[in-house]
N, C-alpha and C. Protein backbone atom coordinates (compact mmCIF):
# COMPACT_ATOMS: atom_id res chain seq x y z
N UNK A 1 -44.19 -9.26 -15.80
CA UNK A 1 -43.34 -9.49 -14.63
C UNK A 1 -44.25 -9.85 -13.46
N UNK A 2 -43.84 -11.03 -12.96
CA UNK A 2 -44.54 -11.91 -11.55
C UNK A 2 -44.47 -10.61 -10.32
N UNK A 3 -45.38 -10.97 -9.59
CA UNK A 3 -45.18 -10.15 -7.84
C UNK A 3 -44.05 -11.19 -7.27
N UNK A 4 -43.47 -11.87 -7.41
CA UNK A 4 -42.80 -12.57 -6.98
C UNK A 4 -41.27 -11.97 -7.36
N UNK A 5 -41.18 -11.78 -8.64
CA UNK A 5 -40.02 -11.44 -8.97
C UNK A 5 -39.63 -9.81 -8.85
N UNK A 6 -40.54 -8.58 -8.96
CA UNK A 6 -40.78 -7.56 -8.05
C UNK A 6 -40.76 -7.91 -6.75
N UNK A 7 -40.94 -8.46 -6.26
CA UNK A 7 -40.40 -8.16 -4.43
C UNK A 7 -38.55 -8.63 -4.23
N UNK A 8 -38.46 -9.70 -5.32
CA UNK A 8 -36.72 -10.32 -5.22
C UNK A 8 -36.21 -9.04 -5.38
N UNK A 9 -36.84 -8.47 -6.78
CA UNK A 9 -35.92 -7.36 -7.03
C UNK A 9 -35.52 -6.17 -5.96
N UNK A 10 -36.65 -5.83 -5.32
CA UNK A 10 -36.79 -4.97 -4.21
C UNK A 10 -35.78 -5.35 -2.85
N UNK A 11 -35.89 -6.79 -2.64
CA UNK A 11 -35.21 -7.50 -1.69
C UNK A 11 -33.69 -7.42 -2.13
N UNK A 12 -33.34 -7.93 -3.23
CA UNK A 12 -32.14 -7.44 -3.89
C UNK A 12 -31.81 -6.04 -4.13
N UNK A 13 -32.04 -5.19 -4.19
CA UNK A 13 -31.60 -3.98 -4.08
C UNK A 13 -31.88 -3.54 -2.49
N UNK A 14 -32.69 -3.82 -1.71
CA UNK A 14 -31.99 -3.97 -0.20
C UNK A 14 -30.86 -4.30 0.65
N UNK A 15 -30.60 -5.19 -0.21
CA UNK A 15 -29.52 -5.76 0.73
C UNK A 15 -28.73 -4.89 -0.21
N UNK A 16 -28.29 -5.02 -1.27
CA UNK A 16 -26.82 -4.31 -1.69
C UNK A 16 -27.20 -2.86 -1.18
N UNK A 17 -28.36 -2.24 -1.06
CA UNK A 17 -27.78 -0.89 -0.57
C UNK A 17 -27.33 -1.25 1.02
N UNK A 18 -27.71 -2.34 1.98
CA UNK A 18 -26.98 -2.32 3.01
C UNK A 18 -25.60 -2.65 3.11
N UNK A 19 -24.86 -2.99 2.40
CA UNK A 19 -23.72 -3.28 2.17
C UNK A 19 -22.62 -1.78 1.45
N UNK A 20 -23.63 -0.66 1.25
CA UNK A 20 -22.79 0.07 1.53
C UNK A 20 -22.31 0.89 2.08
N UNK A 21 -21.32 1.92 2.20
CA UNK A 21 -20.56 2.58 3.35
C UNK A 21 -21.64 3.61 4.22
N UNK A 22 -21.81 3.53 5.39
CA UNK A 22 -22.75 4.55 5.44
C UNK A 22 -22.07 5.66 6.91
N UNK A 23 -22.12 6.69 6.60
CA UNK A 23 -21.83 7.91 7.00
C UNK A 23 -21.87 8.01 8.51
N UNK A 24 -20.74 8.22 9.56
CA UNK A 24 -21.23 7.98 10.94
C UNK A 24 -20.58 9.40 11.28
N UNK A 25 -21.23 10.09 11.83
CA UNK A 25 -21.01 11.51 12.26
C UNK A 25 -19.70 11.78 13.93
N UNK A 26 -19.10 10.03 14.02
CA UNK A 26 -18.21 10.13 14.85
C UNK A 26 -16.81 10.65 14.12
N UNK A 27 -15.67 10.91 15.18
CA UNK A 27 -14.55 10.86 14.52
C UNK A 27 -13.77 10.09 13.01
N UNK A 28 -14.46 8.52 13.51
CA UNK A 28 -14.15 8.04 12.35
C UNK A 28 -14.82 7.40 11.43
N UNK A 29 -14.93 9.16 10.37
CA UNK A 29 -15.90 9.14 9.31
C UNK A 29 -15.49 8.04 8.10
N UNK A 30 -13.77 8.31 7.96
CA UNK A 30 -13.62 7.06 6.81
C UNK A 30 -14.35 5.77 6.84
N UNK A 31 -14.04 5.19 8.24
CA UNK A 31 -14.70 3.74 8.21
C UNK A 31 -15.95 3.52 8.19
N UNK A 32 -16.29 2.72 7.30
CA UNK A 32 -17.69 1.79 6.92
C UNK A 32 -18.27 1.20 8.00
N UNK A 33 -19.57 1.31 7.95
CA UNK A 33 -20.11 0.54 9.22
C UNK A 33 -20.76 -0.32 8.15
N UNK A 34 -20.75 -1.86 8.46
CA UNK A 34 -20.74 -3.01 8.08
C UNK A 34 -21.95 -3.90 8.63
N UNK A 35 -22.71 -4.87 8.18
CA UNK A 35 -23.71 -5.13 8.26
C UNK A 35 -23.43 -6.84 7.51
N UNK A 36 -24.06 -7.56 8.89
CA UNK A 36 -23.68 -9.57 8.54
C UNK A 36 -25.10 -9.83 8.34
N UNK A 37 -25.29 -10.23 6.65
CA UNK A 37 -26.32 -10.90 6.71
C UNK A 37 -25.94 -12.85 6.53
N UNK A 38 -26.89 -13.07 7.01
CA UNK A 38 -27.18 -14.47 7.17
C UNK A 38 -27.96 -14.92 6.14
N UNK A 39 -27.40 -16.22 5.64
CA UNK A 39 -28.54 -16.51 4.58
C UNK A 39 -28.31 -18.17 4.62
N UNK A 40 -29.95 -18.94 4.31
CA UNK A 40 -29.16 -20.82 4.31
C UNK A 40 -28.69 -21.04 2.71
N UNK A 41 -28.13 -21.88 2.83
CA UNK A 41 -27.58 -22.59 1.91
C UNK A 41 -28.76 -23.27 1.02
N UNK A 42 -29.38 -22.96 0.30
CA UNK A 42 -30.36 -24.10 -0.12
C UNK A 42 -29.50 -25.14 -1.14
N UNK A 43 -30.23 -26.38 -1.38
CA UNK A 43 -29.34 -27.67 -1.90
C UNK A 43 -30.61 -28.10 -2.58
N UNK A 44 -31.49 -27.68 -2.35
CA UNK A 44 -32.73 -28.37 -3.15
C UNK A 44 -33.81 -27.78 -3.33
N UNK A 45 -34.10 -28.01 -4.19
CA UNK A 45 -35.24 -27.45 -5.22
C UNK A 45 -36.75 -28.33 -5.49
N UNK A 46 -37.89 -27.66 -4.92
CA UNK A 46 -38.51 -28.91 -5.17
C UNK A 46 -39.34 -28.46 -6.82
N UNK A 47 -39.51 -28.94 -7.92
CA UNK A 47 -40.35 -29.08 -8.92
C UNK A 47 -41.90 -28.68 -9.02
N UNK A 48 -42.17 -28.06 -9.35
CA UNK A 48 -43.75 -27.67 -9.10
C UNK A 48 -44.27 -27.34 -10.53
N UNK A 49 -45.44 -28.24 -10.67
CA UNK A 49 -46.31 -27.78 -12.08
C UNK A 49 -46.54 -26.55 -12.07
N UNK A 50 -47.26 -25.64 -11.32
CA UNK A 50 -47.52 -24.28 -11.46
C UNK A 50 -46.96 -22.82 -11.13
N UNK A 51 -45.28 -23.15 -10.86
CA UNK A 51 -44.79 -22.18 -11.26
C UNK A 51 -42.76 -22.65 -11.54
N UNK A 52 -43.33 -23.58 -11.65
CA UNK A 52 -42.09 -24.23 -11.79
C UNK A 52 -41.07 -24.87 -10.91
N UNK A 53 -40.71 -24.30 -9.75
CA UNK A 53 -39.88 -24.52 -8.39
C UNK A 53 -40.88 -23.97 -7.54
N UNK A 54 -41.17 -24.47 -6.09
CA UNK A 54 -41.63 -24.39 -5.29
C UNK A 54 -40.95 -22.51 -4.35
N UNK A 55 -39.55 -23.36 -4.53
CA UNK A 55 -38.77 -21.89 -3.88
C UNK A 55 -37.91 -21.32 -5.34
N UNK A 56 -38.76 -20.09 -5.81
CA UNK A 56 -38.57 -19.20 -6.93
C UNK A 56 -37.33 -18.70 -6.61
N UNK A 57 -36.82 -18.26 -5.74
CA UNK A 57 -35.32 -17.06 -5.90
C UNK A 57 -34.54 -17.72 -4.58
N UNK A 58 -33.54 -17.88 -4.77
CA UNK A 58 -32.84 -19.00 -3.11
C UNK A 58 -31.66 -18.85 -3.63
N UNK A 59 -30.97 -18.67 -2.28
CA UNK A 59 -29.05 -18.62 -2.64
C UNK A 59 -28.52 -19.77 -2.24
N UNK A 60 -27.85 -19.82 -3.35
CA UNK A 60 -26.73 -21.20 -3.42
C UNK A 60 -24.62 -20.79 -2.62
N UNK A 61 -24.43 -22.14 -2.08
CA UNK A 61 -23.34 -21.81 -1.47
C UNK A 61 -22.28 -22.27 -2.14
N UNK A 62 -21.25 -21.89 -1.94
CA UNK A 62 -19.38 -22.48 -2.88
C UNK A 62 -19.49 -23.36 -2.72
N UNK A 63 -19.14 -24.84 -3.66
CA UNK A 63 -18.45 -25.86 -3.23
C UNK A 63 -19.78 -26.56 -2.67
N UNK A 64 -21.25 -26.65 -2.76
CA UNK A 64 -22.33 -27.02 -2.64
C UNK A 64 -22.88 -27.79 -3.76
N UNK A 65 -23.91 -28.70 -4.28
CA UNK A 65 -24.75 -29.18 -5.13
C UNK A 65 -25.87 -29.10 -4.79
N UNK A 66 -26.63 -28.71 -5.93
CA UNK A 66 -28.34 -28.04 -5.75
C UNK A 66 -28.80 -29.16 -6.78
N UNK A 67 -30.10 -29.77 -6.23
CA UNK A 67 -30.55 -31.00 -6.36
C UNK A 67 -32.29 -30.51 -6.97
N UNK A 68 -32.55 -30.84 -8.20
CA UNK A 68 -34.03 -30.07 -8.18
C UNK A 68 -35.10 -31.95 -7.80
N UNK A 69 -35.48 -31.41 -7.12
CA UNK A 69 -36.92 -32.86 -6.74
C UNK A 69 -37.95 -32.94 -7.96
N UNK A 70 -37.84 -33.73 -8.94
CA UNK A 70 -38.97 -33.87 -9.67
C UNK A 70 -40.01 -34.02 -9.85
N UNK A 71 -40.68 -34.87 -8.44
CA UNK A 71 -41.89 -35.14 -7.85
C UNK A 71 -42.66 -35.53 -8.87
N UNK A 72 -42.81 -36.47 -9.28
CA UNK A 72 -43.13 -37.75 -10.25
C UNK A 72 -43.36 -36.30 -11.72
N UNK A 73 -42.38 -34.95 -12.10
CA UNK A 73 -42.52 -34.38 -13.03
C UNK A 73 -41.19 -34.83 -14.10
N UNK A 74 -41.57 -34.81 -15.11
CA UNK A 74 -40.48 -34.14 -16.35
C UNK A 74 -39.92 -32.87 -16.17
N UNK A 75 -38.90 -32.71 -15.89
CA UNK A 75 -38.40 -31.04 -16.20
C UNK A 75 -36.64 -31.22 -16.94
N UNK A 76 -36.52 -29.72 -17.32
CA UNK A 76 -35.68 -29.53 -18.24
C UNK A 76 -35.08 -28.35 -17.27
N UNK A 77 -33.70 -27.80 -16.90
CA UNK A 77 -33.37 -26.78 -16.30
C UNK A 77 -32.17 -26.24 -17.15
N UNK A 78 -32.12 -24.89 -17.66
CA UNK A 78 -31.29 -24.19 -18.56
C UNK A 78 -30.95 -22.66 -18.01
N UNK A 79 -29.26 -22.79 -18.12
CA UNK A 79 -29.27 -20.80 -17.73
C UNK A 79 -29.15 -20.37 -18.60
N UNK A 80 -29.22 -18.98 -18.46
CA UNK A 80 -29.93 -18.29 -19.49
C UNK A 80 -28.26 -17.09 -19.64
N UNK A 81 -28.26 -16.51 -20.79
CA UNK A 81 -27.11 -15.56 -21.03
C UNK A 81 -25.55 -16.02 -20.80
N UNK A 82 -25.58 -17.64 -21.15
CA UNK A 82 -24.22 -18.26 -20.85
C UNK A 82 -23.40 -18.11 -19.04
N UNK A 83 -24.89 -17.93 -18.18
CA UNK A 83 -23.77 -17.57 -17.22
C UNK A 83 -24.48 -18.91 -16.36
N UNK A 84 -23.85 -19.67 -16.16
CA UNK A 84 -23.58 -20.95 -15.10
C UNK A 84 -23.05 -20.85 -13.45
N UNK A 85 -23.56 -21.10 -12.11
CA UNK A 85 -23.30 -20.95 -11.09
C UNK A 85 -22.40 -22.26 -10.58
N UNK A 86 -21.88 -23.48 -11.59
CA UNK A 86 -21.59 -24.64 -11.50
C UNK A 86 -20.48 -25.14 -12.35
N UNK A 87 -19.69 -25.60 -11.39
CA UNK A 87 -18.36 -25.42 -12.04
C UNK A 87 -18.06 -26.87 -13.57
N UNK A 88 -19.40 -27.64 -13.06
CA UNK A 88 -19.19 -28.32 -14.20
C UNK A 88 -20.02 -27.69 -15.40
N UNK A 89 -20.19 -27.13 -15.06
CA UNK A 89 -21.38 -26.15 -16.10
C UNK A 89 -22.96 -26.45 -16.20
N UNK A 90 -23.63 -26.03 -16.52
CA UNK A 90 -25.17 -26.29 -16.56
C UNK A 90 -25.63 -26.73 -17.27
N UNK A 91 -25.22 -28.04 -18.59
CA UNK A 91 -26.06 -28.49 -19.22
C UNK A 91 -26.42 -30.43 -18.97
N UNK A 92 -27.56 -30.10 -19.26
CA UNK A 92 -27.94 -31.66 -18.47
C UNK A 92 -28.77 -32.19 -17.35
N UNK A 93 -29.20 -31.06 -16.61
CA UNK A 93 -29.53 -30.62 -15.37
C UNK A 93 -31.60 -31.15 -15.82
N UNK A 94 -31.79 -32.30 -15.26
CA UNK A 94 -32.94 -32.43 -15.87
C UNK A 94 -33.38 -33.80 -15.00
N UNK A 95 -34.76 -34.18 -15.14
CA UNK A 95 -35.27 -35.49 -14.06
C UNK A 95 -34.58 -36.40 -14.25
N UNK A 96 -33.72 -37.00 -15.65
CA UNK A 96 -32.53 -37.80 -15.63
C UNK A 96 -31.66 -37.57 -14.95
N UNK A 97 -30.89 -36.52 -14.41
CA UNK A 97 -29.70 -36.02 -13.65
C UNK A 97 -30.20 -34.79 -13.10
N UNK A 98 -30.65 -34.67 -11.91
CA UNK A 98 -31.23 -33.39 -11.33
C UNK A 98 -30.07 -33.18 -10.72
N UNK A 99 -29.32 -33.54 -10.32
CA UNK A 99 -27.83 -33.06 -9.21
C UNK A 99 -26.88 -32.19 -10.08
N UNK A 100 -26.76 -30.58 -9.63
CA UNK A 100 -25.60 -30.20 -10.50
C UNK A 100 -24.26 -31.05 -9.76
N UNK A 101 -23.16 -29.92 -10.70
CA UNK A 101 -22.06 -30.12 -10.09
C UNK A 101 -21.60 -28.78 -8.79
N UNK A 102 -20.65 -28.83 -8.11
CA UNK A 102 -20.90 -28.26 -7.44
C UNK A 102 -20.85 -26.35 -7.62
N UNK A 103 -21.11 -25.49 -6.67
CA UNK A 103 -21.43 -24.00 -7.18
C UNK A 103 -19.80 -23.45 -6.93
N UNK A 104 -19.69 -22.49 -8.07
CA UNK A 104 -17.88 -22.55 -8.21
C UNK A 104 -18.11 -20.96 -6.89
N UNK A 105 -16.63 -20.81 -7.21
CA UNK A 105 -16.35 -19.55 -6.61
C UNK A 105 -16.61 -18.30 -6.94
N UNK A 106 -17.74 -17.27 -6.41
CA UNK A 106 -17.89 -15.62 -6.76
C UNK A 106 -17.47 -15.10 -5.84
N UNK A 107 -16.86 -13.78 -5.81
CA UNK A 107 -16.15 -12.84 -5.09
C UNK A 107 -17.55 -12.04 -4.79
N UNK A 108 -18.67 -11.93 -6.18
CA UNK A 108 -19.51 -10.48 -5.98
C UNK A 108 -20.77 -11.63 -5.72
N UNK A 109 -21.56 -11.00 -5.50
CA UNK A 109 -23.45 -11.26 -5.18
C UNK A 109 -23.80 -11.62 -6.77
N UNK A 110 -24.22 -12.54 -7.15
CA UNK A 110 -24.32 -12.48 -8.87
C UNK A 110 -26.17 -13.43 -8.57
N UNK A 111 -26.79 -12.62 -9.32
CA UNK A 111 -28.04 -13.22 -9.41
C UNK A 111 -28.04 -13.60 -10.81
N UNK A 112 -28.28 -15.29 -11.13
CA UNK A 112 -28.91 -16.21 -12.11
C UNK A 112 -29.67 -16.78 -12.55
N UNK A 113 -30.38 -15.93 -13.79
CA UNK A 113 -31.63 -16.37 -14.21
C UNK A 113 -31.33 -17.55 -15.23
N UNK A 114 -32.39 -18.26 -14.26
CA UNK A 114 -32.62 -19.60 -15.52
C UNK A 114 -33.86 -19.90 -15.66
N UNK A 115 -33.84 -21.13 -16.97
CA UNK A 115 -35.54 -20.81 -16.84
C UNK A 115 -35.33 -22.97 -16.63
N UNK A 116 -36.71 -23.51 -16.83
CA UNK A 116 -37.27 -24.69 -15.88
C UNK A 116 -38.46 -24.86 -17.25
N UNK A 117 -38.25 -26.11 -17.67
CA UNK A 117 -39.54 -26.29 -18.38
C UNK A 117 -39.99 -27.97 -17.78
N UNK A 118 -41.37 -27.40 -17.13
CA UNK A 118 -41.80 -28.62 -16.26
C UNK A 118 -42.87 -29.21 -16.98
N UNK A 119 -43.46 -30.65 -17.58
CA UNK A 119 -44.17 -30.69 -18.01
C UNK A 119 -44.72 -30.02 -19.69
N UNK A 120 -43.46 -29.29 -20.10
CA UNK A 120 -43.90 -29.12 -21.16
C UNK A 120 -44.23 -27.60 -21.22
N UNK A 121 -44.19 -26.89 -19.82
CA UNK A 121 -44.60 -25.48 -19.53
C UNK A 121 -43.07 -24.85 -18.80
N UNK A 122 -43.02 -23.51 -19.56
CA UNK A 122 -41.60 -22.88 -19.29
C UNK A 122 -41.93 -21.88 -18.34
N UNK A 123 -40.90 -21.55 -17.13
CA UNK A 123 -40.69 -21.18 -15.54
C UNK A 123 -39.48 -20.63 -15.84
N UNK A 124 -39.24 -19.12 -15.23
CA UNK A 124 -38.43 -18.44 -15.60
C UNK A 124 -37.77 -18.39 -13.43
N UNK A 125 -37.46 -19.05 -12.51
CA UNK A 125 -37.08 -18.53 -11.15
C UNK A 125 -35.46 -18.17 -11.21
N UNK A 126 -34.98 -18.05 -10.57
CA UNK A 126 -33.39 -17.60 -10.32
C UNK A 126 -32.96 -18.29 -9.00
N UNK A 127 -31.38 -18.12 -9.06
CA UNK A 127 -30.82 -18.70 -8.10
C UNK A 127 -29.88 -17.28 -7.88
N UNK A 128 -29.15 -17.02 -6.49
CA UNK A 128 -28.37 -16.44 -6.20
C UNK A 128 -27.29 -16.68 -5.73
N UNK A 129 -25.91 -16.53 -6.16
CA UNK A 129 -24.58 -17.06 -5.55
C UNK A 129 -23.85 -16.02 -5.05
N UNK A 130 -22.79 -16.25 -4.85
CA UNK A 130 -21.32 -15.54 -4.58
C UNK A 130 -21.66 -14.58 -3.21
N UNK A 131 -20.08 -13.24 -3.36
CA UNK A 131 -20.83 -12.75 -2.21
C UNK A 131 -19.53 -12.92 -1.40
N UNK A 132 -18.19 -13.90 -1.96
CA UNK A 132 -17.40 -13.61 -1.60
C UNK A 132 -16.83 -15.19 -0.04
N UNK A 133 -18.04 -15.15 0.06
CA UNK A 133 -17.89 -16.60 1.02
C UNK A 133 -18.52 -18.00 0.64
């Protein structure tokens, strides 16, 4: 396991623990105090011989297309465990057709591992969707 993908994980279990209810010692204990994170939209991906994508872990938005840059590479892009962030689905996704289709609708935070074979060498980065907006 990469230092790269240990810190996502860490970063990912950050944020969902901020998202939940946390305890306010005023009158009103039922209600949740709530917390807006901000995040960009990424749409593109650039290709990299040595670790595969330039930006390893990046959240994708609804109703968006994520574009990987080949930069004079061969690559191959595949998800992994049948789970697709794209409503036309994920196969095909390669320096012939780098443009998915666009990212469908999630209600929850869903992190998607796929893997990237650039050059002949296999790259395991992720993308992150949903989340409800």
């Amino acid at each position: 396991m990469n230092f790269s993908r240990v810190m996502f994980g860490g970063a990912s279990l950050s944020m969902m623990l901020l998202f939940l209810p946390m305890k306010s010692s005023s009158a009103d204990d039922n209600k949740p105090t709530l917390v807006e994170l901000r995040l960009p939209c990424t749409t593109s991906l650039d290709v990299d011989p040595n670790q595969g994508v330039v930006q390893i872990d990046v959240y994708i938005c609804e109703n968006t297309k994520v574009t990987w840059k080949a930069n004079g590479h061969t690559f191959n892009v595949f998800f992994k465990k049948n789970q697709c962030p794209f409503q036309g689905g994920c196969r095909g996704i390669s320096d012939q057709h780098p443009t998915s289709t666009p990212v469908k609708h999630m209600t929850s935070l869903t992190v998607f591992d796929y893997g990237i074979v650039v050059d002949d060498q296999v790259f395991d980065p992720h993308v992150v969707g949903g989340g409800g907006n």
